[in-house]
N, C-alpha and C. Protein backbone atom coordinates (compact mmCIF):
# COMPACT_ATOMS: atom_id res chain seq x y z
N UNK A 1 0.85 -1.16 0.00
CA UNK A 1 0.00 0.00 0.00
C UNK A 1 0.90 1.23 0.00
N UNK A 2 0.06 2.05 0.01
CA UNK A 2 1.41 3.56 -0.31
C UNK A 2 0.85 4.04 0.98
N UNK A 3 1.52 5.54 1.50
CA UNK A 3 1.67 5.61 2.20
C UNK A 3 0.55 7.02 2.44
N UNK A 4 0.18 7.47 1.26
CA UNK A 4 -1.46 8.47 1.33
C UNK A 4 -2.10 7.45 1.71
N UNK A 5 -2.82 6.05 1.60
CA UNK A 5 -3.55 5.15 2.16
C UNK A 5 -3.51 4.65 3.70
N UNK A 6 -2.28 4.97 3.89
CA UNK A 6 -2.18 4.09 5.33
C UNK A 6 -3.26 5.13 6.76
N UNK A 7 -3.83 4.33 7.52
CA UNK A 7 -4.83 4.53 8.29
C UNK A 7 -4.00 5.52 9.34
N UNK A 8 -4.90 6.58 9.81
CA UNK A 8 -4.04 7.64 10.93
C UNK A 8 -4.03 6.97 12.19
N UNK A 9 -2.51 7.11 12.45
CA UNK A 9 -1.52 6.49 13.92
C UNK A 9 -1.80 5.14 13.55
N UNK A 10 -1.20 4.81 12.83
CA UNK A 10 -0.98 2.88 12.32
C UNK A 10 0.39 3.59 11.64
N UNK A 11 1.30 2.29 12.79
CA UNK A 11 2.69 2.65 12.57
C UNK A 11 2.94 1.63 11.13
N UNK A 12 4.20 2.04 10.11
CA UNK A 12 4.53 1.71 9.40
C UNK A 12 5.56 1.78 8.93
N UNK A 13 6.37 0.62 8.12
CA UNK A 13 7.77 1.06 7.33
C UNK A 13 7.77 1.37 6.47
N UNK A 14 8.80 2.12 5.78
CA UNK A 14 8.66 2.01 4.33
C UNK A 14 9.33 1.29 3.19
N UNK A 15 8.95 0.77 2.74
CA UNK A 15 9.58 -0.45 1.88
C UNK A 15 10.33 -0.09 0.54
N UNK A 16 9.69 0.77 -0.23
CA UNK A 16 10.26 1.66 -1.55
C UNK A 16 9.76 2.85 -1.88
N UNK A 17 10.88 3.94 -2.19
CA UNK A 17 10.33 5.26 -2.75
C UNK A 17 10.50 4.87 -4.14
N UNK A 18 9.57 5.53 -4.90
CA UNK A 18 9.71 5.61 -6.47
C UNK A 18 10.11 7.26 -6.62
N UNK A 19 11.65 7.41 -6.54
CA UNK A 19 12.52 8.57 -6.67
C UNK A 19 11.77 9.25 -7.87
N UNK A 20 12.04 8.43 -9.00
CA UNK A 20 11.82 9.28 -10.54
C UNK A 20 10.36 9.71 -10.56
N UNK A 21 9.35 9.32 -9.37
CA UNK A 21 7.97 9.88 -9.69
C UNK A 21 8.13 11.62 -9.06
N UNK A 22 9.03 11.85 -8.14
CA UNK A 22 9.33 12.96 -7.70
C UNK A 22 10.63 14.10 -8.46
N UNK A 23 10.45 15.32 -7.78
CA UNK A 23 11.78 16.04 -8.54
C UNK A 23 12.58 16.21 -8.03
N UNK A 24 13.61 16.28 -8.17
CA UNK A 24 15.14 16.16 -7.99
C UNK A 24 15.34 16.51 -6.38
N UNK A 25 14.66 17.87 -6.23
CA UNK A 25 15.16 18.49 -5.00
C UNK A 25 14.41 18.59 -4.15
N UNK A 26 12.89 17.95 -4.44
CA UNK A 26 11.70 17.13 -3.50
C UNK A 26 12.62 15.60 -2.72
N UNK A 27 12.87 15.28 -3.70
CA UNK A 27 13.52 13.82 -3.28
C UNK A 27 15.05 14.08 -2.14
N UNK A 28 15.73 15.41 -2.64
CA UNK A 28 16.60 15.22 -1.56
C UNK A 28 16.02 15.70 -0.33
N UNK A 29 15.38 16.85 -0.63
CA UNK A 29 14.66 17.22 1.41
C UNK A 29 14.24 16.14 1.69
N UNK A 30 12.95 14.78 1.22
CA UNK A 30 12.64 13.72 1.49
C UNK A 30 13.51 12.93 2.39
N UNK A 31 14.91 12.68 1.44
CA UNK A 31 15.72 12.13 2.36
C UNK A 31 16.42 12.62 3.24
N UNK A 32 17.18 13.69 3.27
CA UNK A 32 17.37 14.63 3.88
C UNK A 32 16.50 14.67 5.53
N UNK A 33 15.52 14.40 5.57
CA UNK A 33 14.34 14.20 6.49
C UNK A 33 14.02 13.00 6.93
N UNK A 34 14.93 12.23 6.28
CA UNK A 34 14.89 10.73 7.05
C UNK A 34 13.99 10.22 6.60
N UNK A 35 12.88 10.39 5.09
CA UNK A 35 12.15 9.47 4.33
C UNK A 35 12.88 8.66 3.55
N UNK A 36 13.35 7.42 4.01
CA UNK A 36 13.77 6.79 3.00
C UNK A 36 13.50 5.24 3.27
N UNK A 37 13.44 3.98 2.56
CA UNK A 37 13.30 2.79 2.57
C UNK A 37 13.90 2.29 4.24
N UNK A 38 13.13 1.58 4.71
CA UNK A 38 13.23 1.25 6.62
C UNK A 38 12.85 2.24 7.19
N UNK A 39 12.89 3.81 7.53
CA UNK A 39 12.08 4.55 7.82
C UNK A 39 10.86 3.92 8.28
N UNK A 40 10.48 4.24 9.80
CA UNK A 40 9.35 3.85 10.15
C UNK A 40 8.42 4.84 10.57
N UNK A 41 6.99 4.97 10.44
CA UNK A 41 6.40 6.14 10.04
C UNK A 41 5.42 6.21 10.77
N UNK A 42 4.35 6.81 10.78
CA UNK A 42 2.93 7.15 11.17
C UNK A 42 2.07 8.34 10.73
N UNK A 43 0.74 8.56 10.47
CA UNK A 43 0.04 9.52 9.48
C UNK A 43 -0.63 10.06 11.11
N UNK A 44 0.47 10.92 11.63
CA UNK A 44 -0.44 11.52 12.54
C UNK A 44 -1.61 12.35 12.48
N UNK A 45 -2.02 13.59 11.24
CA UNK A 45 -3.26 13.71 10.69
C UNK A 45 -2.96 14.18 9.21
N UNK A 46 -4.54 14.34 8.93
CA UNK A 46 -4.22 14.74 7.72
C UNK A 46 -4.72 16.06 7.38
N UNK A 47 -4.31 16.93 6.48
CA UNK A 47 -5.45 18.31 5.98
C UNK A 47 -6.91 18.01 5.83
N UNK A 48 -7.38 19.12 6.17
CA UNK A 48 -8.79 19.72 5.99
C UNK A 48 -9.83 19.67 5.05
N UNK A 49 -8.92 20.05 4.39
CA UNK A 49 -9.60 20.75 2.70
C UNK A 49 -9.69 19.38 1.61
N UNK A 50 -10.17 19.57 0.73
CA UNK A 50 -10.40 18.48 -0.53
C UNK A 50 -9.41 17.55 -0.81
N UNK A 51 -8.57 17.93 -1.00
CA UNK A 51 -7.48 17.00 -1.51
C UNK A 51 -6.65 16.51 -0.07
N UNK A 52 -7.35 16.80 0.88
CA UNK A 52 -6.40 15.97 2.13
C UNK A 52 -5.28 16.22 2.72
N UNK A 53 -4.56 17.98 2.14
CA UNK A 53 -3.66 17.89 1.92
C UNK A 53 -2.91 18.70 3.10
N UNK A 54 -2.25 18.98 3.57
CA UNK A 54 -0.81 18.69 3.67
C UNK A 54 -0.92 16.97 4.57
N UNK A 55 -0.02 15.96 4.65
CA UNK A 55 0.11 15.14 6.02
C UNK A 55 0.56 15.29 6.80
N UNK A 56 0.63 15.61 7.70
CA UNK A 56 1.50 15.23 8.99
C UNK A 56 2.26 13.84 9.20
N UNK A 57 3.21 14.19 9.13
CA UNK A 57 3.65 12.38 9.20
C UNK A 57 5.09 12.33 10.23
N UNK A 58 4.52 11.36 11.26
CA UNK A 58 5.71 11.20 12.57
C UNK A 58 6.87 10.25 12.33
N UNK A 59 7.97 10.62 12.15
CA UNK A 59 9.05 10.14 11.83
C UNK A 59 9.99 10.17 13.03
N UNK A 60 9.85 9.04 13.80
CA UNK A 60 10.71 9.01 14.84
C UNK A 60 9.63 10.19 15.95
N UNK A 61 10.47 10.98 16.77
CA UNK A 61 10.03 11.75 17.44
C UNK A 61 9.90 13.29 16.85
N UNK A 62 10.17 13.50 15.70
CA UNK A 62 10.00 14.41 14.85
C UNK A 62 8.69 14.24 13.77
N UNK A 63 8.09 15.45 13.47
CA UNK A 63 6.58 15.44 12.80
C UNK A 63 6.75 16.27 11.24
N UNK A 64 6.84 15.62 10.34
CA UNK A 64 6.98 16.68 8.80
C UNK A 64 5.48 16.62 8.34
N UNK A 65 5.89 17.64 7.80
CA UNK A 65 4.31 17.74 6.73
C UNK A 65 4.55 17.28 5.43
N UNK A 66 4.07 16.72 4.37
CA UNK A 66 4.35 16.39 3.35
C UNK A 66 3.24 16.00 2.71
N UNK A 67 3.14 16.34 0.88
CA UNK A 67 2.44 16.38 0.41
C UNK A 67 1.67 15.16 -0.13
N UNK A 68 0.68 14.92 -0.78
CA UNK A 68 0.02 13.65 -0.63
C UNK A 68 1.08 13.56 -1.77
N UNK A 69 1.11 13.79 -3.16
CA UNK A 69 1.69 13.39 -3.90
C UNK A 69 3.48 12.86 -3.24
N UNK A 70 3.65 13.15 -2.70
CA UNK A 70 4.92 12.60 -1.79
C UNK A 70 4.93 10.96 -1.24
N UNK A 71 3.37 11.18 -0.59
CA UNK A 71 3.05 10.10 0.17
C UNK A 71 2.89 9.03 -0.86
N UNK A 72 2.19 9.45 -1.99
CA UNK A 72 1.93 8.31 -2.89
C UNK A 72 2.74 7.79 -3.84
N UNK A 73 3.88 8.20 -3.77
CA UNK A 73 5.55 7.62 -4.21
C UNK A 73 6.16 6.74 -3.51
N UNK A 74 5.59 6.45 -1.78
CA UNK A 74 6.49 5.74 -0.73
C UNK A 74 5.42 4.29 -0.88
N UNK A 75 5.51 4.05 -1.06
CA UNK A 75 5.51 2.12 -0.83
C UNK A 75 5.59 1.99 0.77
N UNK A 76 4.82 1.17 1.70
CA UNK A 76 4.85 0.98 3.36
C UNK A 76 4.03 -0.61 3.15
N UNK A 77 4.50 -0.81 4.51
CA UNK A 77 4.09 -1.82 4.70
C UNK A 77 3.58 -2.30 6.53
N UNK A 78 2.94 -1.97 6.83
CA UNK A 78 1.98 -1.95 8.04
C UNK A 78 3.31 -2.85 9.23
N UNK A 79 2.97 -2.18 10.39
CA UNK A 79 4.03 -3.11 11.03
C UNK A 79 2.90 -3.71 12.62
């Protein structure tokens, strides 16, 4: 499942980013931020508005926001 799907506070890993669906310098803050394959995660909430958008997502004891289209590049896998 990707990681816009995964259910809020259901911890998770992440199994694969699909780099080339993102741009160059999206993908380095990503990693940069400690999104990367083993990364273990959680959708602490999500936006408001229509498209769902920004996420909140808990990485360790640190919280990023990131965009759904972000989320739906990461591959997870429920732990």
């Amino acid at each position: 499942m990707t990681l816009d799907m995964l259910p809020p506070r259901r911890r998770a890993e992440i199994v694969t980013v699909d780099w080339a669906a993102l741009e160059s310098a999206e993908a380095k803050r990503l990693q940069a931020l400690g999104l990367d394959c083993g990364a273990r995660v959680a959708i602490a909430h999500r936006g408001v508005f229509a498209g769902r958008d920004p996420i909140a997502l808990a990485v360790g004891r640190m919280t990023v926001a990131i965009r759904r289209v972000h989320a739906r590049a990461m591959t997870v896998r429920e732990l």
